[in-house]
C-alpha atoms as a PDB file:
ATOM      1  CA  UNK A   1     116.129  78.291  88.242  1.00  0.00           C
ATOM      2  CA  UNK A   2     112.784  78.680  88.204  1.00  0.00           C
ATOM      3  CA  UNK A   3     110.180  79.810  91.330  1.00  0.00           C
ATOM      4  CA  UNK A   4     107.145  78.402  92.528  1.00  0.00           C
ATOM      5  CA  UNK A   5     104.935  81.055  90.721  1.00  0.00           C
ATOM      6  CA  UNK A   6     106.411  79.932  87.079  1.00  0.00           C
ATOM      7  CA  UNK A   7     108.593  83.211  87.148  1.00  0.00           C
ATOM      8  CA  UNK A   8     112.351  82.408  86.406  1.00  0.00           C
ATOM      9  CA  UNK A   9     114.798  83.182  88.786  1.00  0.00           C
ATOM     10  CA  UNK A  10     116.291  86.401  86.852  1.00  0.00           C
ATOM     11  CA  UNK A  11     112.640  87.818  86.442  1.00  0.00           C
ATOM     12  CA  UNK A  12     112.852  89.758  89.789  1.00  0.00           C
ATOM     13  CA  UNK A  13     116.135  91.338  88.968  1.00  0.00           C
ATOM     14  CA  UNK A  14     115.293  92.335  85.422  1.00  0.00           C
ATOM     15  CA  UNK A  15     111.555  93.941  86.899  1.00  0.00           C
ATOM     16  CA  UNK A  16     113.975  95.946  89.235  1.00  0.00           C
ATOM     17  CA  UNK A  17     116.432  97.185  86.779  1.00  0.00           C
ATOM     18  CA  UNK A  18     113.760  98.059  84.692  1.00  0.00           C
ATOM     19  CA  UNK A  19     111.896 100.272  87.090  1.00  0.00           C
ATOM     20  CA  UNK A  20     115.233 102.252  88.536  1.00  0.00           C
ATOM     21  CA  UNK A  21     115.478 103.325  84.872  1.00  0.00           C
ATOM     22  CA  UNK A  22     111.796 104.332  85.010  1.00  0.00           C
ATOM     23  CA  UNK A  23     112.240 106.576  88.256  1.00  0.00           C
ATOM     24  CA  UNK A  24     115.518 108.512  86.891  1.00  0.00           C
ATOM     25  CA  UNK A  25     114.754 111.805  86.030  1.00  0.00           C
ATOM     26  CA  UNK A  26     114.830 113.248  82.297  1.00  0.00           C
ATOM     27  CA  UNK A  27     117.545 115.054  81.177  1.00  0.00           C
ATOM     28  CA  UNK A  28     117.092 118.954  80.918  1.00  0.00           C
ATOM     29  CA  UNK A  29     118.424 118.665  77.211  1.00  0.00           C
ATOM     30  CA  UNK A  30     115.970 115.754  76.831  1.00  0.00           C
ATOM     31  CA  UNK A  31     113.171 117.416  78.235  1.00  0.00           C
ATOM     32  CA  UNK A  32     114.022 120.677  76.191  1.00  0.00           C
ATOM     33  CA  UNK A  33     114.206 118.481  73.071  1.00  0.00           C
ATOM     34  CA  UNK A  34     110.742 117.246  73.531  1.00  0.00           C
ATOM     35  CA  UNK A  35     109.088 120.624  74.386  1.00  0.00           C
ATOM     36  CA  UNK A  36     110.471 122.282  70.907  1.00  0.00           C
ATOM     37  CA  UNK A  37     109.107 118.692  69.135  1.00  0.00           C
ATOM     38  CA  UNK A  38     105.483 119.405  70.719  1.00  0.00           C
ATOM     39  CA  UNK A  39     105.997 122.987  69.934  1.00  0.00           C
ATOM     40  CA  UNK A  40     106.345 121.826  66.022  1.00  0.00           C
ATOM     41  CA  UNK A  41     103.484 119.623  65.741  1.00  0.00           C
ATOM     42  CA  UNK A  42     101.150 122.657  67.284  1.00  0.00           C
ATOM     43  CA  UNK A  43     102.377 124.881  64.615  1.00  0.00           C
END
């Protein structure tokens, strides 16, 4: 099914998905990881 605008029907569902994964918080042990990686490029 498409809408009116040309965007398919499953666009809007996708778009919201997608930013619910944006908003989620990092991981400490993510976050941890990438501070030790920037900490090896400086040195």
């Amino acid at each position: 099914m498409t809408r009116r605008d040309g965007e398919p029907g499953w666009a809007a569902g996708l778009r919201n998905l997608y930013n619910s994964v944006v908003d989620e918080p990092l991981p400490d042990s993510f976050d941890d990881l990438l501070k030790k990686l920037d900490e090896s490029d400086d040195g």
